[in-house]
Each structure stands twice: as C-alpha cells, then as structure tokens.
Protein backbone atom coordinates (compact mmCIF):
# COMPACT_ATOMS: atom_id res chain seq x y z
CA UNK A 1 6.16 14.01 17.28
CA UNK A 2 6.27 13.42 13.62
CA UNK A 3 10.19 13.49 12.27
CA UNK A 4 11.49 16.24 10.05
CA UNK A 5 13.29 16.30 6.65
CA UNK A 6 17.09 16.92 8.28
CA UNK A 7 19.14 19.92 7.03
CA UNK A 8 21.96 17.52 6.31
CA UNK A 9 20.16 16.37 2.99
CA UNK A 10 20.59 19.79 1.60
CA UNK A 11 23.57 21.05 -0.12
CA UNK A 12 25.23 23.79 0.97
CA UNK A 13 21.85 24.55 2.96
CA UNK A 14 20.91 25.94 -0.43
CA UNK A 15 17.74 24.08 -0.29
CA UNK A 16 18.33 22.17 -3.25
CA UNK A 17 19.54 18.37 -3.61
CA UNK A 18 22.15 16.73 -3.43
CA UNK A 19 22.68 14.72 -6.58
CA UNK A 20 22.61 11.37 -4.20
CA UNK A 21 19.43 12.54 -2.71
CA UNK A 22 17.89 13.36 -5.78
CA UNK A 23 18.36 9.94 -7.35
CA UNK A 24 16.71 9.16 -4.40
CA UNK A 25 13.53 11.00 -5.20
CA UNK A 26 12.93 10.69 -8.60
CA UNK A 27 9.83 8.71 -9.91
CA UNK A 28 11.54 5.29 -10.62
CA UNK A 29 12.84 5.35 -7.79
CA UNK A 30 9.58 5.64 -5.52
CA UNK A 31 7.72 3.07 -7.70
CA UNK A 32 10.54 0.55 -7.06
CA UNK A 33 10.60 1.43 -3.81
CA UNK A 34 6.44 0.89 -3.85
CA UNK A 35 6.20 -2.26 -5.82
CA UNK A 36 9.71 -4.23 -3.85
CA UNK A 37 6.95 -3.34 -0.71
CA UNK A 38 4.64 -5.37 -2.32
CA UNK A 39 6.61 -8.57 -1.85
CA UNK A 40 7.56 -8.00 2.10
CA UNK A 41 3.96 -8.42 3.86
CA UNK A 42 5.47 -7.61 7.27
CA UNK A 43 6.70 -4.05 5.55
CA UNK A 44 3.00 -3.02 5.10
CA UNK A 45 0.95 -1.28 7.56
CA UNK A 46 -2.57 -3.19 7.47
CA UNK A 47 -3.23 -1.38 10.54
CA UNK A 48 -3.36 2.22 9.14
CA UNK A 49 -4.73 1.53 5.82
CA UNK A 50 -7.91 0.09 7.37
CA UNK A 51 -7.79 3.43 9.58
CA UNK A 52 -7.65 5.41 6.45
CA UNK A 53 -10.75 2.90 5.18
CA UNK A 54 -12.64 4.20 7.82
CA UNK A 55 -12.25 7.24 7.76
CA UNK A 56 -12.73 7.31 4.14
CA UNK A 57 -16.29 7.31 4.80
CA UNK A 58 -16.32 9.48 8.25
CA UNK A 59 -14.08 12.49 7.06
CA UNK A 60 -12.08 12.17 4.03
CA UNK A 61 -10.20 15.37 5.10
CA UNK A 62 -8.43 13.86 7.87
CA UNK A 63 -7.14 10.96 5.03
CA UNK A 64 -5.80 13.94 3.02
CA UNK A 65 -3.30 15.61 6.42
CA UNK A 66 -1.93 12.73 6.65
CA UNK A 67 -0.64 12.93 2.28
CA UNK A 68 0.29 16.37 4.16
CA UNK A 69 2.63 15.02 7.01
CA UNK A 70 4.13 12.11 4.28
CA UNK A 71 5.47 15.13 2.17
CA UNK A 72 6.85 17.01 5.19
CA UNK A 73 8.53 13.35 6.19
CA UNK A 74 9.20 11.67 3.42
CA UNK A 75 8.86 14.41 0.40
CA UNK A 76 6.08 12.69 -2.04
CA UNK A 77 2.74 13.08 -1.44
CA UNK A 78 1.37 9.47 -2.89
CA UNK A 79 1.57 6.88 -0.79
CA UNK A 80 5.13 4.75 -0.33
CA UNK A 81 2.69 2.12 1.44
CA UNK A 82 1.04 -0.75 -0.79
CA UNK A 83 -1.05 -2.00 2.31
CA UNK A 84 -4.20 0.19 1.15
CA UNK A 85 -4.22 -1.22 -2.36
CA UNK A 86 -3.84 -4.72 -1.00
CA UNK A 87 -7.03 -4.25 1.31
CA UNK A 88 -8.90 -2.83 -1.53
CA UNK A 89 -7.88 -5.37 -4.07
CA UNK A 90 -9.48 -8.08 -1.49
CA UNK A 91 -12.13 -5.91 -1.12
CA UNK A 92 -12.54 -5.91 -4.61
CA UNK A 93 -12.41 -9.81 -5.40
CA UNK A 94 -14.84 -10.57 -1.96
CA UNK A 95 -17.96 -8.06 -3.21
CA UNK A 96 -17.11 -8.84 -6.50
CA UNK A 97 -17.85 -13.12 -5.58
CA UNK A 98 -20.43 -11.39 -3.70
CA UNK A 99 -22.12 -9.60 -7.41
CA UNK A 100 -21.85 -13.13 -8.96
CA UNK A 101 -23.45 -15.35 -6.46
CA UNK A 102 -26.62 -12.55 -6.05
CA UNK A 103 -26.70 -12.36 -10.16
CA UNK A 104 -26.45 -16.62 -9.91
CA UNK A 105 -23.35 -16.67 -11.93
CA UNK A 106 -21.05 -19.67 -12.45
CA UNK A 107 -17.82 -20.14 -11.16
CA UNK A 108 -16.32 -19.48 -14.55
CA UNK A 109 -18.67 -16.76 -15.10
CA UNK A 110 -17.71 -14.91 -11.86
CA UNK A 111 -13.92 -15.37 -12.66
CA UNK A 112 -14.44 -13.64 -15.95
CA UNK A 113 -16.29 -10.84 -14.06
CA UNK A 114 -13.82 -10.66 -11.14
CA UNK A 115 -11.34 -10.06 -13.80
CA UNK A 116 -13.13 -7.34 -15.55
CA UNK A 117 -13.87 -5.18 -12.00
CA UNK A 118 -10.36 -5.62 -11.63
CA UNK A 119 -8.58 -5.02 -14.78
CA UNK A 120 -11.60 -2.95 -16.43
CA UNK A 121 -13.55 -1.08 -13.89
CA UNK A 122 -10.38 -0.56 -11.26
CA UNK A 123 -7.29 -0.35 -12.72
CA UNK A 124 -8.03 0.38 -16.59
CA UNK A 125 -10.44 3.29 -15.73
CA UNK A 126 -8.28 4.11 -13.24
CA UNK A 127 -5.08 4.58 -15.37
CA UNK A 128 -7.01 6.75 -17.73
CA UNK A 129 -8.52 8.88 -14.73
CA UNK A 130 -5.99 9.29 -13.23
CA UNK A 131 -3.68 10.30 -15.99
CA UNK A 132 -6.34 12.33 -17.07
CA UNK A 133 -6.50 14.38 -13.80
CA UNK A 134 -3.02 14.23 -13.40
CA UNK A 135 -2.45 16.55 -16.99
CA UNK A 136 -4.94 18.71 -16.16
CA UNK A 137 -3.80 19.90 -12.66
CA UNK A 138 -0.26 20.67 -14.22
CA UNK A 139 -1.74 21.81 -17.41
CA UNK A 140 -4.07 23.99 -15.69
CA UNK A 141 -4.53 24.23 -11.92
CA UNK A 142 -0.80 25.02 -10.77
CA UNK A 143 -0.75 28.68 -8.91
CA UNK A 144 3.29 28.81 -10.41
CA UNK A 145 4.00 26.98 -13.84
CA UNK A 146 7.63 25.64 -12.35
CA UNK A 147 8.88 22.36 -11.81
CA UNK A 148 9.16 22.72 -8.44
CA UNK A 149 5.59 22.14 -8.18
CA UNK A 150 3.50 19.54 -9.79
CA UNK A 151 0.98 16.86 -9.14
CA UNK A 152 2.91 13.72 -8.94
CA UNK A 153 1.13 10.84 -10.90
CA UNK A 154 1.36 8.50 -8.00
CA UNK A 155 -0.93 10.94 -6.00
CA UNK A 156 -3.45 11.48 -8.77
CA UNK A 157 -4.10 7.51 -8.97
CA UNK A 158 -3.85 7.48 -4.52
CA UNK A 159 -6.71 10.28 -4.97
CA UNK A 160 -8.52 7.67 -7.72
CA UNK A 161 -8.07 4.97 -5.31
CA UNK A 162 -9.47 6.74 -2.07
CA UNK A 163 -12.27 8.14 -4.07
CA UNK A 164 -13.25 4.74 -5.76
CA UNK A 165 -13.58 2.94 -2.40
CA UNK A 166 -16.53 4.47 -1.11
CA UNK A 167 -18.12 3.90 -4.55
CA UNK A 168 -17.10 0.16 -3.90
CA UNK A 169 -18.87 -0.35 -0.94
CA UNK A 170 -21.83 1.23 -2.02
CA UNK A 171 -22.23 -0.39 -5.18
CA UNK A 172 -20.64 -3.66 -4.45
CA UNK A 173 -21.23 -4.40 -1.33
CA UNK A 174 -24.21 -2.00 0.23
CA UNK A 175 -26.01 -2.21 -2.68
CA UNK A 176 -25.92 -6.44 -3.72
CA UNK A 177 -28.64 -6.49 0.03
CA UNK A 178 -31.27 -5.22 -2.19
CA UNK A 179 -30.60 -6.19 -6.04
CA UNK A 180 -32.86 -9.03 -6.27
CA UNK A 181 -35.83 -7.96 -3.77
CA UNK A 182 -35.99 -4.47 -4.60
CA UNK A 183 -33.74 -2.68 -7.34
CA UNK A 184 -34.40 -4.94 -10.31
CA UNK A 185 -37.89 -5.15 -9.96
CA UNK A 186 -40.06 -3.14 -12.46
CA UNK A 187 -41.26 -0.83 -10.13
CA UNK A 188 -40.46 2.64 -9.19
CA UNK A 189 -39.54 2.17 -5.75
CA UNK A 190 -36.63 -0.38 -7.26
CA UNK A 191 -35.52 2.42 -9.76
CA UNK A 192 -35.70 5.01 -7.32
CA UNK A 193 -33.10 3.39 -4.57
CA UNK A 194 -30.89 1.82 -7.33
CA UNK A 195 -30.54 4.96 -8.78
CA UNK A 196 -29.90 6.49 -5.16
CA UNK A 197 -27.60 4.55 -4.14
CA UNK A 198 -25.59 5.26 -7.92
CA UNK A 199 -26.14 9.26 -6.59
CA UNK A 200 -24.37 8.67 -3.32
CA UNK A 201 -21.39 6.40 -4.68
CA UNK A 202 -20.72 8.74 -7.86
CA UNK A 203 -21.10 11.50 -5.47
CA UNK A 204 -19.00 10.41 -2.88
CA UNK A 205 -16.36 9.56 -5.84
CA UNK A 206 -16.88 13.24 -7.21
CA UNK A 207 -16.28 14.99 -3.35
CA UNK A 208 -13.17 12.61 -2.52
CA UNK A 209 -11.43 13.58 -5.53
CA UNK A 210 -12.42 17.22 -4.91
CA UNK A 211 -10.74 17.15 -1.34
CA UNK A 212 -7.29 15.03 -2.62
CA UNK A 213 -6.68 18.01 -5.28
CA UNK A 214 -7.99 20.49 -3.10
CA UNK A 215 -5.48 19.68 -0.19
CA UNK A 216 -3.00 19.97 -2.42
CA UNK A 217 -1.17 23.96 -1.87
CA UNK A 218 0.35 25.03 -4.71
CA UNK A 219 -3.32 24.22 -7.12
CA UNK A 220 -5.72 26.91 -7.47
CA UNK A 221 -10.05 26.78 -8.67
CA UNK A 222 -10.13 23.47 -7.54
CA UNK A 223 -14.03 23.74 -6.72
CA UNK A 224 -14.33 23.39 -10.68
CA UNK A 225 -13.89 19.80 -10.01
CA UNK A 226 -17.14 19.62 -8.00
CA UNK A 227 -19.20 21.19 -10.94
CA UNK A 228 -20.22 18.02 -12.24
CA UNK A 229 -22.43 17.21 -9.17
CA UNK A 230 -24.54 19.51 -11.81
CA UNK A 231 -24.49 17.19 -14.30
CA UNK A 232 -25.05 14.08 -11.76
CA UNK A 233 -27.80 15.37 -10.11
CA UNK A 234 -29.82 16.41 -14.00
CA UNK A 235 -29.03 13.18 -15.19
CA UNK A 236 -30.56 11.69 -11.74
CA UNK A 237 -33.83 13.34 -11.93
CA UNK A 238 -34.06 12.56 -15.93
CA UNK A 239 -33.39 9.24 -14.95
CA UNK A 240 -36.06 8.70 -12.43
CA UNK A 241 -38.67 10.48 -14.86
CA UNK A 242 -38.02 8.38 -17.89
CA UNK A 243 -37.91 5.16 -15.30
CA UNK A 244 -34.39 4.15 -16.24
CA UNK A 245 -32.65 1.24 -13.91
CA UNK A 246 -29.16 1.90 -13.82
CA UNK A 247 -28.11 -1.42 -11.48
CA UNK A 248 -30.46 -3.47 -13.66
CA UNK A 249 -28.57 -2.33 -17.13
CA UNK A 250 -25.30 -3.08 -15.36
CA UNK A 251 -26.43 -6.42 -14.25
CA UNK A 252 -27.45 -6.60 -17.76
CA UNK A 253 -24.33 -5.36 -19.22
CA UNK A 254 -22.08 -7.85 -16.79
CA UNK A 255 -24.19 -11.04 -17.60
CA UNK A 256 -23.33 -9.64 -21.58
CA UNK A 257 -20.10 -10.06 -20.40
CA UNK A 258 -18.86 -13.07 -18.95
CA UNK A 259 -20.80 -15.18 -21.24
C-alpha cells in the first residue's frame, strides 16, 4: 500500500503549507536534494530504474503512473532518484565506445566523441528541449493559468530523458549491428533500414514525450505534440526517394568531428 501525504503537513487543514514545509518543496530544494543523491550510491534504486528501462520500451504508460504515485507521495512529479540517469549515462559512454570502435576511431578520437554524445547530443539538446517544452506547457497547455499548477522543469527534462533512451538503443546500440555491412553501403536496401531504424527511434522519442505531458492532469490538446509524426513520416519518404543516408551523414558528420 503506497503511503499518503499526512494531514499533519497542512496548516490549519487549510490545504495550504506550512512555511517549514514549503521550504521544503521549493525547486532548490529538490535539486539539492537530487544532486547530494548522486554522491550516496547505496541511496539509489538501480533496481527500479532498470525496471523503468524496460518498460520504457514495453509500455511507456506504466513508466508515467508511477510520476503519478511520486506526486501523491512525495508531491513533485520529476524524479527525486538519480539511479536512472546514472544507468543511462553508462549506457551512453558503453554504445558510444561501441560507435567508435565500428567507425575505427582512435582512442583519442572516441574520447572526443564520447564527450560530444554526452555534453552535445544528451545534455545540451536536452537543456534546450526541455526548457523549450517546459515554457510551452505553462505558456500554453495549462487547463487553469494559476500557480498551483505548472509543469515543473525537473519533469520536462525526466520526460526528455525517458523519451531519449529508446532513441539510444536504437541508434546506438541496435543500429551499430548493421552500419558497416548494410547501412553505409551505396545501395538502397542500406538507405532504406538506416533510415528505418532513424523512423522508429525519432518516433519512439516523439510518442514518449507525448505520453509524459499527456499524463500530466491539469494540461489540455496535448495530442498537438504528436503532429509532427506528419512531418517525420514526409521527410522519411522524401528521403528514401532522393536516396539520402541519414546514419552515413552522421558517421560523416562525427568523423568531422573528433578530428
């Protein structure tokens, strides 16, 4: 039986906070709470972040109740738990060693790419995503313009983070089995499941963030944020006709890169 928010932290049963509490909940106060958590290991639940991993792939929506039950028990929806972006940030550095060996990189070389996945392609596009997302639910998605209900910032990078997996293992890991046999040869089988696969991750990315707003019960038209399968899909099928190699001008691009 999950535990309750208790009366007691109410004043005057008034439903409003005390000013002790309060301090308690305010944002500086959950990101020190979040990054002090990163420096006590044993603190961290591996365990349920590799559930959530899982089931990031088998049915996001189940990852989303639980955001639910955390703001019944603990009254924030993002997570208070660093264990999930541990696990990813390994994730990231092992299929990111994994990109460099198949593209015959250096050591050096895959250092300076490991550090532009992570800095770059994680956590700089995910800053500006997420604070991106994160004005335009207030701005425009709240059902009541109060203060009593907002998207917490926190949540809109979580929702980055869960969506941004899935497009991880698909393009970093799934997708490194055929790069050399298949995808980056001139043909237009290569083309064809390179650009796939970039269908499937950017979709996945597209539906994940979908559900994380959608779960969310004080927004409203949140289905707007699945128009841009639209656009994926047009640009897919343009792609295929004018033969365009999406994998191969990244490989391209990252090679640019580290040199």
């Amino acid at each position: 039986m999950l535990p309750t928010t208790s009366v007691n932290s109410r004043s005057q049963g008034n439903g409003v906070l005390s000013p002790r509490d309060a301090a308690r909940h305010t944002a500086g106060a959950k990101r020190y709470k979040y990054l002090r958590r990163l420096f006590h290991v044993r603190q961290m639940d591996f365990e349920f972040a590799l559930w959530q991993m899982l089931y990031l792939f088998t049915s996001p929506q189940r990852v989303y109740r639980n955001f639910h039950y955390r703001k019944q028990t603990k009254d924030q929806w993002a997570r208070d738990d660093p264990a999930f972006l541990v696990l990813l940030s390994i994730w990231l550095c092992v299929s990111t060693v994994g990109f460099g060996f198949v593209l015959d990189m250096g050591f050096f070389e895959t250092i300076k790419l490991l550090l532009w996945v992570v800095f770059i392609d994680c956590v700089g596009v995910g800053l500006l995503i997420a604070t991106l997302m994160w004005f335009i639910s207030n701005k425009y998605l709240v059902k009541q313009q109060n203060r009593d209900y907002d998207v917490e910032w926190g949540y809109a990078f979580d929702v980055h983070l869960n969506a941004f997996y899935p497009l991880l293992v698909i393009l970093h890991f799934i997708q490194l089995f055929f790069i050399n046999y298949v995808i980056i040869s001139d043909s237009v089988i290569g083309y064809f499941v390179g650009n796939t696969l970039w269908l499937i991750a950017i979709g996945y990315y597209i539906y994940v963030t979908f559900l994380g707003y959608s779960a969310l019960p004080f927004l409203k038209n949140t289905a707007i944020l699945l128009y841009p399968f639209a656009l994926l899909i047009m640009l897919y099928l343009i792609s295929l006709a004018c033969g365009w190699n999406f994998t191969k001008m990244l490989c391209s691009f990252y090679k640019y890169r580290v040199r």
